[in-house]
N, C-alpha and C. Protein backbone atom coordinates (compact mmCIF):
# COMPACT_ATOMS: atom_id res chain seq x y z
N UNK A 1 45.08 18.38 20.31
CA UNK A 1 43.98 17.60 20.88
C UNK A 1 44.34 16.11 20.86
N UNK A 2 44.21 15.63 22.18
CA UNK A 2 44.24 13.85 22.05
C UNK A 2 43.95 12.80 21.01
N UNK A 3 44.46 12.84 20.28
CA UNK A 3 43.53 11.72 19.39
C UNK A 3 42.54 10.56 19.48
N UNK A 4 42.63 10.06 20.85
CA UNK A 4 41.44 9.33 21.40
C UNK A 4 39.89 9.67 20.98
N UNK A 5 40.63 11.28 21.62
CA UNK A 5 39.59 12.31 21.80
C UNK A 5 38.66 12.20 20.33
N UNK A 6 39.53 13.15 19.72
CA UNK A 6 39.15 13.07 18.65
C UNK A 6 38.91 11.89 17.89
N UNK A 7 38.98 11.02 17.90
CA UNK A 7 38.60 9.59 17.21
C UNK A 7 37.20 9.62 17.83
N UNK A 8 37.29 9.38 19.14
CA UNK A 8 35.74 9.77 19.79
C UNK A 8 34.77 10.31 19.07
N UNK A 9 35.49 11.72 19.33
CA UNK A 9 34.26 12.89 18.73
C UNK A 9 33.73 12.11 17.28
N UNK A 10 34.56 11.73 16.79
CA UNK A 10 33.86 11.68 15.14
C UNK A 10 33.27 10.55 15.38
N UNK A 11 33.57 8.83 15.78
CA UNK A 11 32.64 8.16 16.29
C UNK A 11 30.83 8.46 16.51
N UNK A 12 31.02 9.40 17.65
CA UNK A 12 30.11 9.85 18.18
C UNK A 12 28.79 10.71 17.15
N UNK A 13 29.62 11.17 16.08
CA UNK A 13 29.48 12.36 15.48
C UNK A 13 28.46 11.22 13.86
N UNK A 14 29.11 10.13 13.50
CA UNK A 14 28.83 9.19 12.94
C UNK A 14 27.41 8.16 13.24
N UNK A 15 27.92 7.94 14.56
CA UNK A 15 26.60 7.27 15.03
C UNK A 15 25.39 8.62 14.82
N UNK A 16 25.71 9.42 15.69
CA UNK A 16 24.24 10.57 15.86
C UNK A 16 23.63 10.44 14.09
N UNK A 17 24.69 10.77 13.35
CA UNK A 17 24.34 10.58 11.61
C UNK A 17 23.15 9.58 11.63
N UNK A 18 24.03 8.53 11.82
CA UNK A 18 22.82 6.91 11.69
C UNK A 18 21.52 6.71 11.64
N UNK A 19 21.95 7.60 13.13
CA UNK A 19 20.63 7.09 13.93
C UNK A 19 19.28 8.57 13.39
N UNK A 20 19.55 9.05 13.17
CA UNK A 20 18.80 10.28 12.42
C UNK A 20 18.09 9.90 11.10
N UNK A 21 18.96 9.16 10.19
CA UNK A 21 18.29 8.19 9.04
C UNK A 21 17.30 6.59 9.41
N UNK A 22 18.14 6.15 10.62
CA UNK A 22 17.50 4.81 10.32
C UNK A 22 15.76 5.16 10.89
N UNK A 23 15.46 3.91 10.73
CA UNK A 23 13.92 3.77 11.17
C UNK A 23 13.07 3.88 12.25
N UNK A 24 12.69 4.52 13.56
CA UNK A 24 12.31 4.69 14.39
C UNK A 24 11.72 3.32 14.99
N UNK A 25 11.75 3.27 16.15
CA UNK A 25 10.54 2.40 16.91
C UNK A 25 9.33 1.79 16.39
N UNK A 26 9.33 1.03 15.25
CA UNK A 26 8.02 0.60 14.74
C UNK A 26 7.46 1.43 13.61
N UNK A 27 8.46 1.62 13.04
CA UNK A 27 8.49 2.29 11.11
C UNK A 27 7.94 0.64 10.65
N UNK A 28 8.37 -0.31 10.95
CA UNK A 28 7.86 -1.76 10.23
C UNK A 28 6.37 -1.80 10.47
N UNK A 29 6.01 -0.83 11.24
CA UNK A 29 4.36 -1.10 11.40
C UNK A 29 3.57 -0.04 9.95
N UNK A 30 4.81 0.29 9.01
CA UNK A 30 3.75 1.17 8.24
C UNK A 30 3.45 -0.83 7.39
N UNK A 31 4.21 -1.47 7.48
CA UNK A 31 3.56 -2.67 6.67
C UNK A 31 2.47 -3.36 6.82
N UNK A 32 2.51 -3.19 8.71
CA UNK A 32 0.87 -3.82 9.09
C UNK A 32 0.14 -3.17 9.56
N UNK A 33 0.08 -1.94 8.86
CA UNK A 33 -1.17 -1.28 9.38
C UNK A 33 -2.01 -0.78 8.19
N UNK A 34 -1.60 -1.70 7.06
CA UNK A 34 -2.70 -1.37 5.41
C UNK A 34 -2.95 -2.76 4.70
N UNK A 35 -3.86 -2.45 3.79
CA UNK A 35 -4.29 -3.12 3.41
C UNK A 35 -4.04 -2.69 1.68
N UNK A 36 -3.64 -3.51 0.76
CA UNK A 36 -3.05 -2.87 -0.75
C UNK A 36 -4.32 -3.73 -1.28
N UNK A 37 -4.14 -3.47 -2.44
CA UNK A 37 -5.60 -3.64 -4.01
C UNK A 37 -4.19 -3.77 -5.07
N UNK A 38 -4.70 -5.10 -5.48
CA UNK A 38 -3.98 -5.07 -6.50
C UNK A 38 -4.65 -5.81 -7.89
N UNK A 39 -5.33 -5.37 -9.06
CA UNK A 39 -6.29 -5.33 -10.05
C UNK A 39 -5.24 -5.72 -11.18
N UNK A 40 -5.58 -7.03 -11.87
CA UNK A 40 -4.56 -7.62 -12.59
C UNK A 40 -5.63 -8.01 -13.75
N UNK A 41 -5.01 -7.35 -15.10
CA UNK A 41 -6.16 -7.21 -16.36
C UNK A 41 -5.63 -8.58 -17.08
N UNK A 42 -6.86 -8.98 -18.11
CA UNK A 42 -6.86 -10.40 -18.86
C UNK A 42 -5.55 -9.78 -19.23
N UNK A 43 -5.17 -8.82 -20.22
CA UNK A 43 -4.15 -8.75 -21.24
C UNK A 43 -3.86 -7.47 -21.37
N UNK A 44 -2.76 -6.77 -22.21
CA UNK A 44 -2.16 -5.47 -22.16
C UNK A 44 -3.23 -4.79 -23.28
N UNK A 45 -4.08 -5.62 -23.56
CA UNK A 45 -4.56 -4.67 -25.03
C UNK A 45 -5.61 -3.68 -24.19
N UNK A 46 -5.71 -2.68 -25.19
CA UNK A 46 -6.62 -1.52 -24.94
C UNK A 46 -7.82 -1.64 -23.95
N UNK A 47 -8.54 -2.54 -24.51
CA UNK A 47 -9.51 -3.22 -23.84
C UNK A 47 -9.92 -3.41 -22.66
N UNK A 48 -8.66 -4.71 -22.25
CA UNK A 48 -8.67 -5.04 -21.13
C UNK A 48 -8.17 -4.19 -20.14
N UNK A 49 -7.37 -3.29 -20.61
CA UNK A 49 -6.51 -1.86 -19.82
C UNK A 49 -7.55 -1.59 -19.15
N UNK A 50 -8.89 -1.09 -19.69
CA UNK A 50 -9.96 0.03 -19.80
C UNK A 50 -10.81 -1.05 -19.16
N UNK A 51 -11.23 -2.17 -19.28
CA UNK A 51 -12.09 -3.41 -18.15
C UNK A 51 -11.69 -3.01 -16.96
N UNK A 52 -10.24 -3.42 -17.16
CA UNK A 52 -9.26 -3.61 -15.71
C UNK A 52 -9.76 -2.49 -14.68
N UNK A 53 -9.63 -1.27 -15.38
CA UNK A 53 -10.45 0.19 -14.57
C UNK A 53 -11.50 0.24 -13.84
N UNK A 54 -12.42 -0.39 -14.91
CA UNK A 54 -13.86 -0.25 -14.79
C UNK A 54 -14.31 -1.29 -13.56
N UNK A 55 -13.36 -2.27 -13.49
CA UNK A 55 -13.34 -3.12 -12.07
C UNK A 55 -13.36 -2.80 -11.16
N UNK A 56 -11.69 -1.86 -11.39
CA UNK A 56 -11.45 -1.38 -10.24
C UNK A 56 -11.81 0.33 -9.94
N UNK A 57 -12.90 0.69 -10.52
CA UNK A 57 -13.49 1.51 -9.96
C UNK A 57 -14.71 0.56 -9.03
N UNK A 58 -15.31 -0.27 -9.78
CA UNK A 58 -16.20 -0.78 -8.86
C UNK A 58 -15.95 -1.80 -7.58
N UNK A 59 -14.81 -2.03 -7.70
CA UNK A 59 -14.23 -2.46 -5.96
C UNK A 59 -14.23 -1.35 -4.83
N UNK A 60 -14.01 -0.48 -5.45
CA UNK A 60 -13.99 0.88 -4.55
C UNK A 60 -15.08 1.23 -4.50
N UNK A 61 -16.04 1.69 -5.14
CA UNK A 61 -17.16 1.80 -4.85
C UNK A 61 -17.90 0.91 -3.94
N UNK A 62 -17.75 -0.30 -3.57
CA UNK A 62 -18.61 -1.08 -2.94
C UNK A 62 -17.48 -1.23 -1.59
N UNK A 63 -16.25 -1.30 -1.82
CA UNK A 63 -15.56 -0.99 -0.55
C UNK A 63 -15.51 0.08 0.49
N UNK A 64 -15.57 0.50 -0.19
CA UNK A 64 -15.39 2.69 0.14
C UNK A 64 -16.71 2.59 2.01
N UNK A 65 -17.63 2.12 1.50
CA UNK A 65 -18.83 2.46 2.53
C UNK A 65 -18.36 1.39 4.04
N UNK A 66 -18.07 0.23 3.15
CA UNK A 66 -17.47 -0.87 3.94
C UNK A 66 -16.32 -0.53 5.00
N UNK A 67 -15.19 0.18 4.40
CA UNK A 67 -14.26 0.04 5.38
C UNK A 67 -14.26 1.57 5.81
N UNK A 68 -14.91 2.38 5.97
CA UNK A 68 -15.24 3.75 6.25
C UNK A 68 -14.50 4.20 7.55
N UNK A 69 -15.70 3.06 8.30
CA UNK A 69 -15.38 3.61 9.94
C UNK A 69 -14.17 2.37 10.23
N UNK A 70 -13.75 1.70 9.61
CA UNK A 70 -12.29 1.13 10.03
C UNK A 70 -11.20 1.58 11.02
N UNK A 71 -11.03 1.15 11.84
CA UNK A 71 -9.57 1.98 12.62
C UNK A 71 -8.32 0.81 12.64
N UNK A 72 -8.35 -0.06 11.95
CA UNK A 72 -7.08 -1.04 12.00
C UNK A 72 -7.31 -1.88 10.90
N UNK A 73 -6.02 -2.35 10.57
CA UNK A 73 -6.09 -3.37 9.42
C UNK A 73 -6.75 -4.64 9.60
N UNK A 74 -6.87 -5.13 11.01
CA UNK A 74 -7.75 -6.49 11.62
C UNK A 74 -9.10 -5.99 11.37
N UNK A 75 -9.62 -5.15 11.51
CA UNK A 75 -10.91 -5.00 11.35
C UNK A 75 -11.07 -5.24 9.75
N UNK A 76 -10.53 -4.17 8.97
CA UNK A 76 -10.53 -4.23 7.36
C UNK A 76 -10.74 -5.53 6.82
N UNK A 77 -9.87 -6.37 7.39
CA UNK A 77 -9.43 -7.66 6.64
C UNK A 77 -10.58 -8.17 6.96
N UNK A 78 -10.63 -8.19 8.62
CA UNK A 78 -12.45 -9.03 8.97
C UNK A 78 -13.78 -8.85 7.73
N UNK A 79 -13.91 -7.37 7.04
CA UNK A 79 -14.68 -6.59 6.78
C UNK A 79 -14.80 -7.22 5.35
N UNK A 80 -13.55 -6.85 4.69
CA UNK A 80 -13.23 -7.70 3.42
C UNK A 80 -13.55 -9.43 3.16
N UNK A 81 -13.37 -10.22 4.07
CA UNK A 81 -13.38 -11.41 4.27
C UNK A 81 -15.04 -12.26 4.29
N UNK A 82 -15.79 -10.89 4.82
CA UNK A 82 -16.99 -11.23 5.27
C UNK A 82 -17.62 -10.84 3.60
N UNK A 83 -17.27 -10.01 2.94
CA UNK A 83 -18.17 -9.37 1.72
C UNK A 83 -16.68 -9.85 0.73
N UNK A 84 -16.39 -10.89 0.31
CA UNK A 84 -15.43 -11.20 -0.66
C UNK A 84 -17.00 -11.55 -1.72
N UNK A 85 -17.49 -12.33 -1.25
CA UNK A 85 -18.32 -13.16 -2.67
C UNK A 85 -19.41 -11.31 -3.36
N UNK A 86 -19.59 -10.76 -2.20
CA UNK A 86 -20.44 -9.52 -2.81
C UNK A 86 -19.36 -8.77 -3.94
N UNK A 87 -17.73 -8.52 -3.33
CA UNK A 87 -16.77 -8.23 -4.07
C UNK A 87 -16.93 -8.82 -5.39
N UNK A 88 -16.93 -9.82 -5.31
CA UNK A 88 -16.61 -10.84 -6.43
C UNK A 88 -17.61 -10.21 -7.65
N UNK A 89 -18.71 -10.89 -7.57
CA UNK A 89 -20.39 -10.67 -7.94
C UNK A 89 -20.23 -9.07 -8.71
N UNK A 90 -19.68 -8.18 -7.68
CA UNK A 90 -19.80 -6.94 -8.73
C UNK A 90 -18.75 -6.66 -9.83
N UNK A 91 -17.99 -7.30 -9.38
CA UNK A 91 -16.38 -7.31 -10.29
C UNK A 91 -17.06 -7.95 -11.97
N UNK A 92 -18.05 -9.20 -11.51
CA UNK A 92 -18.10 -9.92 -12.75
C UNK A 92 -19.34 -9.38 -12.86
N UNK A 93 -20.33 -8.66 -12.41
CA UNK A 93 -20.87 -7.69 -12.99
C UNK A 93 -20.81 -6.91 -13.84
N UNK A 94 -19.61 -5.96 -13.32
CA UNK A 94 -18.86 -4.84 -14.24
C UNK A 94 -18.17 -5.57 -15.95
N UNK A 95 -17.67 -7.01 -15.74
CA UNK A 95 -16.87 -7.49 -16.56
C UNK A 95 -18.22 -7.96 -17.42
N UNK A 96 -19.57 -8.39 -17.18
CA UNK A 96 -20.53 -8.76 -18.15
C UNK A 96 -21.12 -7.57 -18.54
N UNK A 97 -21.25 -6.77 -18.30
CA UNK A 97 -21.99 -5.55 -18.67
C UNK A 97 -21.15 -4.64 -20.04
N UNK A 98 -20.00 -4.98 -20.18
CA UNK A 98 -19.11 -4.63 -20.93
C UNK A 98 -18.73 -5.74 -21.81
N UNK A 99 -19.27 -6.56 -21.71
CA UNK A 99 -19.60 -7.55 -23.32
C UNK A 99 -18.52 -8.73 -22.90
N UNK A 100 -17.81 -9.25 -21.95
CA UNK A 100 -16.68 -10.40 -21.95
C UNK A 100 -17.38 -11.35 -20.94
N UNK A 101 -16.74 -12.87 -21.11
CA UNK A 101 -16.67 -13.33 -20.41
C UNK A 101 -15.75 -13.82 -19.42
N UNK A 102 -14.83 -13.04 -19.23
CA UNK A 102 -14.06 -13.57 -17.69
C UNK A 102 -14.41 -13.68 -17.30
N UNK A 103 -13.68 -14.64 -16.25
CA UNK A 103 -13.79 -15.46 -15.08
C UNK A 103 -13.29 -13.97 -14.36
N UNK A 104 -13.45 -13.85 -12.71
CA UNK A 104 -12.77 -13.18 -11.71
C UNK A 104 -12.39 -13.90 -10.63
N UNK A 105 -11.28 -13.56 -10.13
CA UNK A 105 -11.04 -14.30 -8.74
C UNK A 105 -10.65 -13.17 -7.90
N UNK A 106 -11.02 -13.43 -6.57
CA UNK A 106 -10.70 -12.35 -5.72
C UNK A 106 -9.99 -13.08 -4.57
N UNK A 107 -8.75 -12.71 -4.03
CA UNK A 107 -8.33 -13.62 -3.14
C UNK A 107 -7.37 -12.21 -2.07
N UNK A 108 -8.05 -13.18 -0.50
CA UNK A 108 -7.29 -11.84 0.36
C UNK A 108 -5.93 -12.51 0.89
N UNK A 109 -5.06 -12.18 0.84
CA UNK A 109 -3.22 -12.89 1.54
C UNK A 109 -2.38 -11.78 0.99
N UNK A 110 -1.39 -12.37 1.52
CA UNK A 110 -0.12 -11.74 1.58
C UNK A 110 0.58 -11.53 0.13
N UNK A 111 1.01 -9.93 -0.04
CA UNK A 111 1.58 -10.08 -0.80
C UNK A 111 2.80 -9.61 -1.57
N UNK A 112 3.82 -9.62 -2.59
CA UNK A 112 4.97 -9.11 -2.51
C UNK A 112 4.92 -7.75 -3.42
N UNK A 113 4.88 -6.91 -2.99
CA UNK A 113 5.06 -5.57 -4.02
C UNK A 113 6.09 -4.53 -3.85
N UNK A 114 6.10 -4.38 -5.21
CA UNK A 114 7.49 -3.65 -5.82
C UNK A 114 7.12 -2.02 -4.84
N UNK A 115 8.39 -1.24 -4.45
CA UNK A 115 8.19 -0.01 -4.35
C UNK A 115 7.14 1.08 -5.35
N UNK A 116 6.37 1.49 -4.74
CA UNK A 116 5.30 2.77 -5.69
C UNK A 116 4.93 3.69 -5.42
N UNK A 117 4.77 5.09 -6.08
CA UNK A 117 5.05 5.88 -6.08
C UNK A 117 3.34 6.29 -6.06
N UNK A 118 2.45 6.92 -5.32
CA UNK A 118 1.22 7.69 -5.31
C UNK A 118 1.09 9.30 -5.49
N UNK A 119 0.18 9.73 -5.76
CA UNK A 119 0.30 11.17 -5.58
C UNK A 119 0.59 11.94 -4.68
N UNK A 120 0.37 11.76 -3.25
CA UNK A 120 0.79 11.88 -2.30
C UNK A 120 1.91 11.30 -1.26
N UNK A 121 2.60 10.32 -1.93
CA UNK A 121 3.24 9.47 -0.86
C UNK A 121 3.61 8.43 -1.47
N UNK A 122 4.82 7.52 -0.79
CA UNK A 122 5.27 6.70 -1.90
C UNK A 122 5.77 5.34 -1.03
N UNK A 123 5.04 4.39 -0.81
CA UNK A 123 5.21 2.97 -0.18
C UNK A 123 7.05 2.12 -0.51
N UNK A 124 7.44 1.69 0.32
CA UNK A 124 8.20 0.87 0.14
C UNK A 124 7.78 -0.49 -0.04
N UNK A 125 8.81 -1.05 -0.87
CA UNK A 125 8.26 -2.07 -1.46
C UNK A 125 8.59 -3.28 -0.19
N UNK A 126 7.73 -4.39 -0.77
CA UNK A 126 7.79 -5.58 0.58
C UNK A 126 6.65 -6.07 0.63
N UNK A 127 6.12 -7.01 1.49
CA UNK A 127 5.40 -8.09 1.54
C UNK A 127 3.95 -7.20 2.51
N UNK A 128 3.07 -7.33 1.64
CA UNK A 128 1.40 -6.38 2.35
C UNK A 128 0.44 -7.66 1.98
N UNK A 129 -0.43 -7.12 3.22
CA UNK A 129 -2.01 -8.09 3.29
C UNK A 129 -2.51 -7.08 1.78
N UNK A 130 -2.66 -8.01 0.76
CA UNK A 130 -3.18 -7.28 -0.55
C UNK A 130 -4.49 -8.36 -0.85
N UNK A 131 -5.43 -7.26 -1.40
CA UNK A 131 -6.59 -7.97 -2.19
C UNK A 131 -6.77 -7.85 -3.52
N UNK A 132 -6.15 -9.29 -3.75
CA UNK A 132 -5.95 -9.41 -5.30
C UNK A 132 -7.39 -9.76 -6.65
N UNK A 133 -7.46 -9.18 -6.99
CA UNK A 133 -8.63 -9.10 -7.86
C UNK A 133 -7.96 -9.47 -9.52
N UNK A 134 -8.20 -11.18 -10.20
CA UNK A 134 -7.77 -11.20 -11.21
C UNK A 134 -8.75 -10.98 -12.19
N UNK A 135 -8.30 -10.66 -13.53
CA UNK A 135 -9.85 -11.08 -14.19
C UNK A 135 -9.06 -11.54 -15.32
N UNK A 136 -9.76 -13.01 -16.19
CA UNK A 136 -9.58 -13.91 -16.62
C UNK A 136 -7.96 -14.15 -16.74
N UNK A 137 -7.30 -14.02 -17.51
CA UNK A 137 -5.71 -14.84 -17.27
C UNK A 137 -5.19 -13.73 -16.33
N UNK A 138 -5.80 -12.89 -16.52
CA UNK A 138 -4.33 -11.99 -15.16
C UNK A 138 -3.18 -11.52 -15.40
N UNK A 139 -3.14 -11.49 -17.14
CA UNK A 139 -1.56 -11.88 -17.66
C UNK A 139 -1.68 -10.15 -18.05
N UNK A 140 -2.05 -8.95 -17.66
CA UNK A 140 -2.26 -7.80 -18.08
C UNK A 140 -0.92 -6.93 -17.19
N UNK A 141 -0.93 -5.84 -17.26
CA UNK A 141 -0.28 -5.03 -16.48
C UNK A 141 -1.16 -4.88 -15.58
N UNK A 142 -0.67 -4.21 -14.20
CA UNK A 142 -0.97 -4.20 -12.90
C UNK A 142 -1.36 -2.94 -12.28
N UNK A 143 -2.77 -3.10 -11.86
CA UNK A 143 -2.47 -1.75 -10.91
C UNK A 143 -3.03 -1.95 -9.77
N UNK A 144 -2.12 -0.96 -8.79
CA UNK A 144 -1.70 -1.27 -7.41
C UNK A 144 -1.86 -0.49 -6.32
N UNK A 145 -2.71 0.30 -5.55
CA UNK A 145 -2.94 1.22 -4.31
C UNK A 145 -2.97 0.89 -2.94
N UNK A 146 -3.27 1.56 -2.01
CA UNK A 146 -3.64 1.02 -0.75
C UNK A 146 -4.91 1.53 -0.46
N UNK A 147 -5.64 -0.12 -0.39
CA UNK A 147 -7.02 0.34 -0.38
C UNK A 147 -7.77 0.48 0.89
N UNK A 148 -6.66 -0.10 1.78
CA UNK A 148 -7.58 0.39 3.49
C UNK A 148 -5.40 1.32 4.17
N UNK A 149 -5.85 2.29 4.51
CA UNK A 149 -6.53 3.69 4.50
C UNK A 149 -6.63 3.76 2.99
N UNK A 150 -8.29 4.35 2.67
CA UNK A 150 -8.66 4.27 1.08
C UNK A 150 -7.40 5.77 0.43
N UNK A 151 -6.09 4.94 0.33
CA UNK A 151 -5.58 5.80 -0.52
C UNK A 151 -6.09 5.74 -1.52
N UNK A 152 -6.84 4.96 -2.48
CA UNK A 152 -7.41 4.42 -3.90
C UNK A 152 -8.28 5.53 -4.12
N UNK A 153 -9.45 6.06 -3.33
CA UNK A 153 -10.25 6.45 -3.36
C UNK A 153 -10.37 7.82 -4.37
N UNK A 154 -9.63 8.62 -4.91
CA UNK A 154 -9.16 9.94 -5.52
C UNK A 154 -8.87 8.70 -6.98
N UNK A 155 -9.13 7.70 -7.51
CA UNK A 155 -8.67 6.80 -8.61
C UNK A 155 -10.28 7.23 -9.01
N UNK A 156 -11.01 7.05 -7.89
CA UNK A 156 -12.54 6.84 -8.72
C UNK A 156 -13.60 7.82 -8.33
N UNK A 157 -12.64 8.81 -8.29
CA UNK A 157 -13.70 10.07 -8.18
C UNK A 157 -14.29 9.63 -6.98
N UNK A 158 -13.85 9.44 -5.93
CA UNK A 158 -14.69 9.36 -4.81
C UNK A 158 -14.63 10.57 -3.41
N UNK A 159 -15.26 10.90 -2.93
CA UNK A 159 -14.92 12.09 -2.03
C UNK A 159 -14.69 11.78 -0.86
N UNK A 160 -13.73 12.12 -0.32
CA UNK A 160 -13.60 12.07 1.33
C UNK A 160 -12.93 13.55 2.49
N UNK A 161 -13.27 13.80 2.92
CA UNK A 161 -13.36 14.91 4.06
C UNK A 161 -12.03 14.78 4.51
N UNK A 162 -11.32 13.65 4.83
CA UNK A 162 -10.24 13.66 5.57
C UNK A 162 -8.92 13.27 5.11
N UNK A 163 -7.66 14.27 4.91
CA UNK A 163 -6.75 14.10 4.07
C UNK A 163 -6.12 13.04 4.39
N UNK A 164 -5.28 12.55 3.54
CA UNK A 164 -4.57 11.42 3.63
C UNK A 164 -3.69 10.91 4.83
N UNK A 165 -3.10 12.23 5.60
CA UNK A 165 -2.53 11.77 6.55
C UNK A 165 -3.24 11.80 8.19
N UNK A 166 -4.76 12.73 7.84
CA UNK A 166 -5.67 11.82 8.59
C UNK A 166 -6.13 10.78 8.87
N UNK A 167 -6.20 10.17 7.62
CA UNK A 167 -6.50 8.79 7.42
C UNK A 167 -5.64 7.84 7.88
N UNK A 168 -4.26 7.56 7.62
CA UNK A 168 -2.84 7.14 8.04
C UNK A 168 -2.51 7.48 9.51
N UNK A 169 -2.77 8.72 10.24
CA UNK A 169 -2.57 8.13 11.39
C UNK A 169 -3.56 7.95 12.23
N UNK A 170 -5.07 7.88 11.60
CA UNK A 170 -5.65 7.21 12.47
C UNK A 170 -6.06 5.60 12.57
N UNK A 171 -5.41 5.02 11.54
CA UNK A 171 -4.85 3.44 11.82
C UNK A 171 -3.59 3.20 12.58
N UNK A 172 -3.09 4.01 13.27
CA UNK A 172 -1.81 3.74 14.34
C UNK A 172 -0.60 4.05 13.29
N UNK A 173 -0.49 4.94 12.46
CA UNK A 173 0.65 5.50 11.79
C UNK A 173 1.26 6.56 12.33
N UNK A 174 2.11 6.41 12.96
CA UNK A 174 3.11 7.94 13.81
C UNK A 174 3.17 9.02 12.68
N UNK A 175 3.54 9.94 13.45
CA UNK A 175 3.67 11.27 12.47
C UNK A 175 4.91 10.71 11.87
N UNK A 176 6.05 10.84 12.27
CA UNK A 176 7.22 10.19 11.55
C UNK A 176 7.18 9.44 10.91
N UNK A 177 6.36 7.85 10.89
CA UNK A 177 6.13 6.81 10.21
C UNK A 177 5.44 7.98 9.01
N UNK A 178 4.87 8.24 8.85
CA UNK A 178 3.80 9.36 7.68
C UNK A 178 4.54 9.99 7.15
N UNK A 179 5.80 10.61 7.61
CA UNK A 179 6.73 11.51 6.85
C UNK A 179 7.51 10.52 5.84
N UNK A 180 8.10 9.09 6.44
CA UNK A 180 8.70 8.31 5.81
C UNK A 180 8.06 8.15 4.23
N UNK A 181 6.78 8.28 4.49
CA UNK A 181 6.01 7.38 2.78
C UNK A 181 5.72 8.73 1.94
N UNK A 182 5.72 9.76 2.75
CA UNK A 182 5.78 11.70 2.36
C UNK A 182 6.55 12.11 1.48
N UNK A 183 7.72 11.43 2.43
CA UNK A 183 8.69 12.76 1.88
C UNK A 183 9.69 12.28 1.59
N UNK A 184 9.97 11.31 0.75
CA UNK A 184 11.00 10.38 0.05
C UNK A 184 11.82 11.56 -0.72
N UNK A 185 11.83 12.74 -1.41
CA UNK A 185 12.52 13.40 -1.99
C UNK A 185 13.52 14.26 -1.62
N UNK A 186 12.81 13.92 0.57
CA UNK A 186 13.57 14.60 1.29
C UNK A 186 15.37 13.64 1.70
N UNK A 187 16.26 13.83 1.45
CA UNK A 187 17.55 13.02 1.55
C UNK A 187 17.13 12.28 2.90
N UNK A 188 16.99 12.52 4.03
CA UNK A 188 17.29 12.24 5.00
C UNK A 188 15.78 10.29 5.56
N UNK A 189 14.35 11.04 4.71
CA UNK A 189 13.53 10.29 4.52
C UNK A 189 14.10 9.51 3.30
N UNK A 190 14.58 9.81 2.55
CA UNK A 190 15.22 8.70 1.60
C UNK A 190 15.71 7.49 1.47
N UNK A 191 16.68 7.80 2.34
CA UNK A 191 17.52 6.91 3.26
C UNK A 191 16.99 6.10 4.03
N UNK A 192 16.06 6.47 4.71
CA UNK A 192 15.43 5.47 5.87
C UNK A 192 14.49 5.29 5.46
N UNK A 193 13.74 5.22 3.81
CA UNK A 193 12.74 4.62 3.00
C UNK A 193 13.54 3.20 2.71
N UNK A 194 14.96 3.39 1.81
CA UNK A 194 15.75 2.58 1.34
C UNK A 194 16.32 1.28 2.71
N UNK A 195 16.24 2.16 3.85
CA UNK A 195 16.48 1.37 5.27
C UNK A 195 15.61 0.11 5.40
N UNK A 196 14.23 1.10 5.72
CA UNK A 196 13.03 0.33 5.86
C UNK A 196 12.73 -1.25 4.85
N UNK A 197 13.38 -0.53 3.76
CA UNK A 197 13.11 -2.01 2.55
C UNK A 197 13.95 -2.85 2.53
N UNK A 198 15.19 -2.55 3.01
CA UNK A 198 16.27 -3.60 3.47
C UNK A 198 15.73 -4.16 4.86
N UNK A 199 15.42 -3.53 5.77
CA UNK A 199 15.09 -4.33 7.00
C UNK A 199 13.30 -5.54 6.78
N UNK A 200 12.41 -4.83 5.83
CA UNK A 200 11.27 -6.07 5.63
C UNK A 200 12.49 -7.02 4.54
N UNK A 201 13.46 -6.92 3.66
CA UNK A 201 13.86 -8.20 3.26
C UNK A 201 14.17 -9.15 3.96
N UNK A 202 15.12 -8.40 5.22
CA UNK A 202 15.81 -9.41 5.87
C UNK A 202 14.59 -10.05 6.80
N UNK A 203 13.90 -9.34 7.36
CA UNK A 203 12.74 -10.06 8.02
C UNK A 203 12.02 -10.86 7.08
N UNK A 204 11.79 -11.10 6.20
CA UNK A 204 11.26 -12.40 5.05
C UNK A 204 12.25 -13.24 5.22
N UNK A 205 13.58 -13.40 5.39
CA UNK A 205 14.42 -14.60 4.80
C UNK A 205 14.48 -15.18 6.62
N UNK A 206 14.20 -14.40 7.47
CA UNK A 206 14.42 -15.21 8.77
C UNK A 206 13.29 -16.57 8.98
């Protein structure tokens, strides 16, 4: 056989590989099409662990009704933006009713989070519209969901009719984009999880 030839074939044979792992047509849209919660406790002690919860069960609870009928992250954010001080108010509700005085701050922007792992599905890490909820120094361990599509919602005993990847692609998430955050254990989604997080770095440094 020619060796051209064959140099070809395997070429050919290489690329098809590639292109089977890398990221489809707008896999970068699983970044803008959610909205993350990220609940940051005074301190690591017992306490504040168990505050930190009790917060963030009650963000969800008062969110949950709010972003229901949502179909995009522009709406969410609108939704959130409009009921931040009601947010707020119940947060330091929850935090006086349980004997402290923190302060809370609730602030909606951009933000940088590490890769994480959910019960169902597992986000690459990178830069998300997150709603950060501190309570007094903030200096606690972290916890972190996506709260519009209410992945959070199964945190606080809350019920919903429509499984998760109902929810995901009816904010404009492709079936493929959905397999990517799925099925990370699968080699081939692996790869083009690990893709995906190299391509939002390089899009930050441009």
């Amino acid at each position: 056989m020619d060796k051209r030839i064959l140099t070809g074939g395997v070429i050919l044979l290489c690329v098809l590989a590639l292109i089977s792992v890398l990221p489809v047509h707008g896999e970068q849209e699983i970044y803008d099409s959610v909205v993350r919660l990220h609940v940051l406790a005074n301190s690591d002690s017992d306490e504040d662990q168990a505050l930190k919860l009790q917060v963030r069960d009650e963000i969800l609870r008062v969110t949950g009704p709010l972003l229901k009928d949502c179909t995009d992250r522009e709406s969410a954010i609108e939704i959130i933006n409009a009921h931040t001080n009601e947010l707020q108010a119940a947060a330091e509700a929850v935090v006086r009713e349980q004997g402290y005085d923190y302060p809370v701050t609730i602030l909606l922007g951009e933000e940088d989070y590490p890769t994480r792992n959910y019960e169902s599905c597992c986000f690459p890490g990178g830069r998300y519209v997150s709603l950060r909820v501190c309570i007094g120094e903030a200096e606690g361990q972290n916890w972190w969901c996506v709260l519009f599509p209410p992945l959070c919602l199964s945190a606080a005993s809350a019920e919903d009719d429509d499984s998760p990847e109902d929810a995901f692609i009816s904010v404009g998430l492709t079936g493929e984009q959905y397999k990517v955050i799925t099925e990370t254990d699968n080699v081939k989604y692996r790869i083009r999880f690990k893709v995906l997080e190299a391509l939002q770095e390089l899009w930050r440094r441009e």
